[in-house]
PDB file of N, CA and C in Angstrom:
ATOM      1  N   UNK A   1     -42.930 111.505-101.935  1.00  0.00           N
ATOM      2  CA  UNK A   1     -43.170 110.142-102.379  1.00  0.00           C
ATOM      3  C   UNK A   1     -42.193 109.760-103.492  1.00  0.00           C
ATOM      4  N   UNK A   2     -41.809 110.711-104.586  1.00  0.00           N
ATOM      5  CA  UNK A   2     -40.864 110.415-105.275  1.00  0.00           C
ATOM      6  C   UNK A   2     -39.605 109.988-105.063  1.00  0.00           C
ATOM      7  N   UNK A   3     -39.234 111.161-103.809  1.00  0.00           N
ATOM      8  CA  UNK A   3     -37.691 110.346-103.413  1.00  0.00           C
ATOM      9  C   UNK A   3     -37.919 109.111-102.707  1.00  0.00           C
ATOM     10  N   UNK A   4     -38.796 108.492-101.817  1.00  0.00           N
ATOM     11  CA  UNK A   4     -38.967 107.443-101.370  1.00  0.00           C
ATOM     12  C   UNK A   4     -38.884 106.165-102.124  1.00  0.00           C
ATOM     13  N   UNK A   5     -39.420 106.340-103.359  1.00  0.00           N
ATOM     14  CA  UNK A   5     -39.590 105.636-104.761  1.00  0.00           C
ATOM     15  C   UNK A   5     -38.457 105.031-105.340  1.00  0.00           C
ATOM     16  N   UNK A   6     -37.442 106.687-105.840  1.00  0.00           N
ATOM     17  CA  UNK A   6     -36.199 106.853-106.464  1.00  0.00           C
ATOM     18  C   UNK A   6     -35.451 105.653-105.177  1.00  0.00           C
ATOM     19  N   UNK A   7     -35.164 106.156-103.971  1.00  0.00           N
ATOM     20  CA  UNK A   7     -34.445 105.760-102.726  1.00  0.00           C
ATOM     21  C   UNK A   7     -34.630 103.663-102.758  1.00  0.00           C
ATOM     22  N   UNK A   8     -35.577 103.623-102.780  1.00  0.00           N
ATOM     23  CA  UNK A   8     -36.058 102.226-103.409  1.00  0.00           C
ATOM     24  C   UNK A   8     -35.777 101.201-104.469  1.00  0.00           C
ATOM     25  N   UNK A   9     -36.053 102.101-105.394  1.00  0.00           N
ATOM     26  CA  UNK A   9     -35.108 101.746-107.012  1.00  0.00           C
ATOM     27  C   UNK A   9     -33.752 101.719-107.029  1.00  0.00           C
ATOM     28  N   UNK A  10     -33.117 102.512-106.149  1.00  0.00           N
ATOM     29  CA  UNK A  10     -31.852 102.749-106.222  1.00  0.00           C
ATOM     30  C   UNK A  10     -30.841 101.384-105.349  1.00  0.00           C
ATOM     31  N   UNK A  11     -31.937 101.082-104.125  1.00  0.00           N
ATOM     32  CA  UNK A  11     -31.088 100.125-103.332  1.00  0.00           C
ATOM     33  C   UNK A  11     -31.708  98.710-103.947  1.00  0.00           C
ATOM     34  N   UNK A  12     -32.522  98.727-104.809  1.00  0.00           N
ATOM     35  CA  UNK A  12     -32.601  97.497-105.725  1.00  0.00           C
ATOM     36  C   UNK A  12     -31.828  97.220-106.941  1.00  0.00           C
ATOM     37  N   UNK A  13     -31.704  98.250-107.402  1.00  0.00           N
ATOM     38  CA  UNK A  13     -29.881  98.498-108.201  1.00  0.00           C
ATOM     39  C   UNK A  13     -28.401  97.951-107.453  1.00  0.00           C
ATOM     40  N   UNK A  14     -28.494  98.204-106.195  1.00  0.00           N
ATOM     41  CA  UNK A  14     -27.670  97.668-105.677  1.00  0.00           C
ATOM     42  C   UNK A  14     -27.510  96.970-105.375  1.00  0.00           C
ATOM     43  N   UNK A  15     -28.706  95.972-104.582  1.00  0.00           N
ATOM     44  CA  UNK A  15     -29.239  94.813-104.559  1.00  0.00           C
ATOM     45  C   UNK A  15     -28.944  93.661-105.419  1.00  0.00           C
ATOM     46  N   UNK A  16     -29.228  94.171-106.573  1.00  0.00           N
ATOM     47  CA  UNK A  16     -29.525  93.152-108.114  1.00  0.00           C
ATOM     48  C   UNK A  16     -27.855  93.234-108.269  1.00  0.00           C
ATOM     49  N   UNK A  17     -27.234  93.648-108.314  1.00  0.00           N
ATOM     50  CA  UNK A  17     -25.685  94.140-108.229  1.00  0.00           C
ATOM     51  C   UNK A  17     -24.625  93.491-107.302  1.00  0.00           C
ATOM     52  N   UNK A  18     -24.852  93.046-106.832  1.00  0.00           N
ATOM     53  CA  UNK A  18     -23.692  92.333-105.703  1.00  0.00           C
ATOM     54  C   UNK A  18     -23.622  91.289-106.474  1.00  0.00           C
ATOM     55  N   UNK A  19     -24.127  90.091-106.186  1.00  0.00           N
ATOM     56  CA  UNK A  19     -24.388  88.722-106.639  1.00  0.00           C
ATOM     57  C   UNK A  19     -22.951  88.999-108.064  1.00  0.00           C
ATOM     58  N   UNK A  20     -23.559  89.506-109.513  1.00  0.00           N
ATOM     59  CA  UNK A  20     -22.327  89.531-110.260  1.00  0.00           C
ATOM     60  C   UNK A  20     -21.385  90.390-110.118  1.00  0.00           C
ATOM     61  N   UNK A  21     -21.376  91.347-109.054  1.00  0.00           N
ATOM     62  CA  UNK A  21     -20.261  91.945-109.065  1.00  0.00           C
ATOM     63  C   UNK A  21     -19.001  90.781-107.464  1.00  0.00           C
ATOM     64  N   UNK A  22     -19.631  90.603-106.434  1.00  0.00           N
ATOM     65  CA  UNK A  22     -18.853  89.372-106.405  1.00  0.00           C
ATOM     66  C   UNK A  22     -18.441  88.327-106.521  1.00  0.00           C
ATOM     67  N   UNK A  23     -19.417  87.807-107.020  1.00  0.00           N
ATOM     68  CA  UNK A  23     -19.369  85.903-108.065  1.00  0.00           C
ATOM     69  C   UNK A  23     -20.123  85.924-109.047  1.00  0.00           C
ATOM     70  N   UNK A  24     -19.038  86.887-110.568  1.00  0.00           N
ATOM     71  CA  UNK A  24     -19.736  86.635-111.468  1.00  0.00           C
ATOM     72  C   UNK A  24     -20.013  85.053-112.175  1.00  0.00           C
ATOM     73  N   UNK A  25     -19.095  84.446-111.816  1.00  0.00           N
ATOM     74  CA  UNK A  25     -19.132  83.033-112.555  1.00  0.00           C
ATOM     75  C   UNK A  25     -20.000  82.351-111.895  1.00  0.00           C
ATOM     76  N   UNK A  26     -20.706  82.492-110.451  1.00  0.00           N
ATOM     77  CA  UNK A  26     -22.233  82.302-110.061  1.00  0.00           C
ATOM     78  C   UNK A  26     -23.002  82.520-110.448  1.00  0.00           C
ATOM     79  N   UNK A  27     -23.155  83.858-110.793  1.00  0.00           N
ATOM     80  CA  UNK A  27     -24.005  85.084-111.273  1.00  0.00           C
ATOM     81  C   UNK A  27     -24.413  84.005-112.845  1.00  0.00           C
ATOM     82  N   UNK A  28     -23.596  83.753-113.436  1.00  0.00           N
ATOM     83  CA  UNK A  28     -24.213  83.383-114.873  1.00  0.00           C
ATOM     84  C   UNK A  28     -24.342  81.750-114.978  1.00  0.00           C
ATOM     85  N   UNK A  29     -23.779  80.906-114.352  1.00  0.00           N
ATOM     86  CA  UNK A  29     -24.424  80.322-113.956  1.00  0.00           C
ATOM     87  C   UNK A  29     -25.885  79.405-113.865  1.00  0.00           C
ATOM     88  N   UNK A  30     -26.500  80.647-112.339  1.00  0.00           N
ATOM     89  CA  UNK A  30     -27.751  80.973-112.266  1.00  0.00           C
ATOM     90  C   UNK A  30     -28.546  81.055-113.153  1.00  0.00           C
ATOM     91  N   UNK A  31     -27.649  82.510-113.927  1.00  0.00           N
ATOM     92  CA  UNK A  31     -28.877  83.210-114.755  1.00  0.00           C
ATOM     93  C   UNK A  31     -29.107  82.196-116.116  1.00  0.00           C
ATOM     94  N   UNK A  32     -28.034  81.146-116.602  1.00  0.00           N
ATOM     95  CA  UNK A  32     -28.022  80.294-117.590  1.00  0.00           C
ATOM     96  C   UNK A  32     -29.062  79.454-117.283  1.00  0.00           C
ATOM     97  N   UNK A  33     -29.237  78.505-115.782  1.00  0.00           N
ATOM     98  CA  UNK A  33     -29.997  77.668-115.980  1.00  0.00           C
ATOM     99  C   UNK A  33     -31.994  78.539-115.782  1.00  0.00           C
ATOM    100  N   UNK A  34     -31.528  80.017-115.096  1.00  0.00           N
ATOM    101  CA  UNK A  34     -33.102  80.275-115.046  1.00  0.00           C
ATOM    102  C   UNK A  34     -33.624  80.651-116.814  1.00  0.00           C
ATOM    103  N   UNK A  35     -32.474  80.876-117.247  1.00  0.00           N
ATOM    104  CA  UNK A  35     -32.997  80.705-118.661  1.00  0.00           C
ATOM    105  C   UNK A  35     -33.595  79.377-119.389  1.00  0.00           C
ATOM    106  N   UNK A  36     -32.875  78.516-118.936  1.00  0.00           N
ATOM    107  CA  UNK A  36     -33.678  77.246-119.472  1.00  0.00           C
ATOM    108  C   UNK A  36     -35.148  77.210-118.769  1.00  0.00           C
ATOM    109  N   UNK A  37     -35.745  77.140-117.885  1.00  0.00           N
ATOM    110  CA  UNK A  37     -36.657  77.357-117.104  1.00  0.00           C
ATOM    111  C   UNK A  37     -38.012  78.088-118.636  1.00  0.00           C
ATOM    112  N   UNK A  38     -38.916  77.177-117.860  1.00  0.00           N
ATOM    113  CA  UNK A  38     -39.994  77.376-118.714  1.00  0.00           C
ATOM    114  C   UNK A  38     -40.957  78.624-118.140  1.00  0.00           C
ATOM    115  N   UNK A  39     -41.393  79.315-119.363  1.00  0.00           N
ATOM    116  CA  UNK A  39     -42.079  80.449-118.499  1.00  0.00           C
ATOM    117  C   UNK A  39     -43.055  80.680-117.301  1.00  0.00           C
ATOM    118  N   UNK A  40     -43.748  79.140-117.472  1.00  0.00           N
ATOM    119  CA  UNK A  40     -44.989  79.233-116.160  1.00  0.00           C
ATOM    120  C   UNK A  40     -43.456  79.522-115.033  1.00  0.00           C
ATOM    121  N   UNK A  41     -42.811  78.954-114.990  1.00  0.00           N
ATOM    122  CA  UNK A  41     -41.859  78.932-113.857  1.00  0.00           C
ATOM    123  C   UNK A  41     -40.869  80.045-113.655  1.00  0.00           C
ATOM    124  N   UNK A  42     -40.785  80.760-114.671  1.00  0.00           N
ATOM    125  CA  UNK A  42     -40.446  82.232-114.667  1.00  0.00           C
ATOM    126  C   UNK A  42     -41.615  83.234-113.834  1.00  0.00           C
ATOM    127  N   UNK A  43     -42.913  82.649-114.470  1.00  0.00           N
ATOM    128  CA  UNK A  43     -43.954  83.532-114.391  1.00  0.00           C
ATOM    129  C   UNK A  43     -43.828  83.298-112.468  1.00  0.00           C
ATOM    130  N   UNK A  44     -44.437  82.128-112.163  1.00  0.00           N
ATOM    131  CA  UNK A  44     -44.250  81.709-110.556  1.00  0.00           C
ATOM    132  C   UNK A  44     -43.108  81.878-109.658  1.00  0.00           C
ATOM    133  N   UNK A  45     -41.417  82.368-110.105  1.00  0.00           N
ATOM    134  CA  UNK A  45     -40.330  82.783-109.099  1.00  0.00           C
ATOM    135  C   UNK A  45     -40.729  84.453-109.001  1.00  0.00           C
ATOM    136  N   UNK A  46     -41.409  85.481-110.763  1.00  0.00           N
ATOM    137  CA  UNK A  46     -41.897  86.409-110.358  1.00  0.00           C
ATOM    138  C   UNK A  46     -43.169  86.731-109.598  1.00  0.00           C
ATOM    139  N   UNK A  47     -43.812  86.325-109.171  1.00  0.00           N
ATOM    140  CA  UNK A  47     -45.205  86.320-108.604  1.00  0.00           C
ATOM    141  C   UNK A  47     -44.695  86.083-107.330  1.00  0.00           C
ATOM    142  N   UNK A  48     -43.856  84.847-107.124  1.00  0.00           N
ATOM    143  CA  UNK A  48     -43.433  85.003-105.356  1.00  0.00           C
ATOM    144  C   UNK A  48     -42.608  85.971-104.978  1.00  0.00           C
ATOM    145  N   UNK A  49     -41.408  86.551-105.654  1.00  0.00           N
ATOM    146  CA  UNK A  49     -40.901  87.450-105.338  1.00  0.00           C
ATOM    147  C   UNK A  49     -42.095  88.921-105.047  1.00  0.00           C
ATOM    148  N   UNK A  50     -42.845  88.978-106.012  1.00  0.00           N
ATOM    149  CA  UNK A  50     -43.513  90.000-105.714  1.00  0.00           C
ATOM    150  C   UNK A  50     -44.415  90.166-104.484  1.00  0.00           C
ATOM    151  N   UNK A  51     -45.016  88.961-104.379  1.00  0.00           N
ATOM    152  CA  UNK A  51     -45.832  89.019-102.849  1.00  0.00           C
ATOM    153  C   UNK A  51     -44.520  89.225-101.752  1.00  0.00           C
ATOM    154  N   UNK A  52     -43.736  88.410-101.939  1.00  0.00           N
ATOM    155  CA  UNK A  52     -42.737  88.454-100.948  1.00  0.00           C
ATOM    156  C   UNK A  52     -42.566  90.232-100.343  1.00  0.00           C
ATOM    157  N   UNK A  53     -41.856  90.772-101.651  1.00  0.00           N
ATOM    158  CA  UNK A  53     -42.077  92.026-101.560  1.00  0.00           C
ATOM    159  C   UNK A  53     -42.988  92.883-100.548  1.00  0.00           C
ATOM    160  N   UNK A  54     -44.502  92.509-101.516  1.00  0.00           N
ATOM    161  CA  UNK A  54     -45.471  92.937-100.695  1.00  0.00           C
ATOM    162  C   UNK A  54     -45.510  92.953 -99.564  1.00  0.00           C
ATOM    163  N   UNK A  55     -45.480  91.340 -98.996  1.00  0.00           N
ATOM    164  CA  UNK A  55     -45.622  91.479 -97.983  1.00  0.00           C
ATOM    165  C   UNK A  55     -44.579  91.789 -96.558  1.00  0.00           C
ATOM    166  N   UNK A  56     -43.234  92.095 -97.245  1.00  0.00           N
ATOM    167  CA  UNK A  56     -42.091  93.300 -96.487  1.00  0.00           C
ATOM    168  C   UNK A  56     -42.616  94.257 -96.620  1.00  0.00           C
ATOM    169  N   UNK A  57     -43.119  94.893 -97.689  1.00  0.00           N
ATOM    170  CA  UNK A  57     -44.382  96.665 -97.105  1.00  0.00           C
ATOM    171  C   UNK A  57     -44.626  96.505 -96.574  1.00  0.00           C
ATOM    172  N   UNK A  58     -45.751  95.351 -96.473  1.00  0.00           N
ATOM    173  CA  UNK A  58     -46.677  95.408 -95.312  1.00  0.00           C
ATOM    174  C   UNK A  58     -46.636  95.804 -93.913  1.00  0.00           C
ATOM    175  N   UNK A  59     -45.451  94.516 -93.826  1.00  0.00           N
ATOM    176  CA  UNK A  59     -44.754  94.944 -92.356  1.00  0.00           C
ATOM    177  C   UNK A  59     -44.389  95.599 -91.757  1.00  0.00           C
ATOM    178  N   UNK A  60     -43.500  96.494 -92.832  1.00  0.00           N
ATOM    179  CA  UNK A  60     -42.318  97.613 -92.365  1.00  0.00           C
ATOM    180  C   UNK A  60     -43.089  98.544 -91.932  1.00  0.00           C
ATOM    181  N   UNK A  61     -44.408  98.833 -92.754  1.00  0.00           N
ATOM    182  CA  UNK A  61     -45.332 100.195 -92.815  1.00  0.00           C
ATOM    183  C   UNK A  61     -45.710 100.136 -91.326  1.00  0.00           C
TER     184      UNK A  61
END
């Protein structure tokens, strides 16, 4: 279960990683205006990402 975990973490490292490693001047951008962004709306892009997530387990399993 650990390497499954690690294996996971690792391709979300890579994941999170493209975007500024090929358009960093996208990359910040982005990340400038999600900074202006008020927290309920921080709080709600993390909450959908996470079900989203979820519910790719779900499936895959």
């Amino acid at each position: 279960m650990f390497d499954t975990l690690l294996m996971a973490f690792a391709l979300m490292l890579v994941l999170e990683g493209l975007l500024p490693f090929i358009a960093p001047g996208v990359w910040r951008k982005v990340f400038l205006q999600v900074a202006r962004l008020a927290d309920g709306q921080i709080r709600f892009i993390g909450l959908t990402s996470m079900l989203v997530g979820l519910i790719f387990l779900i499936l895959s399993h």
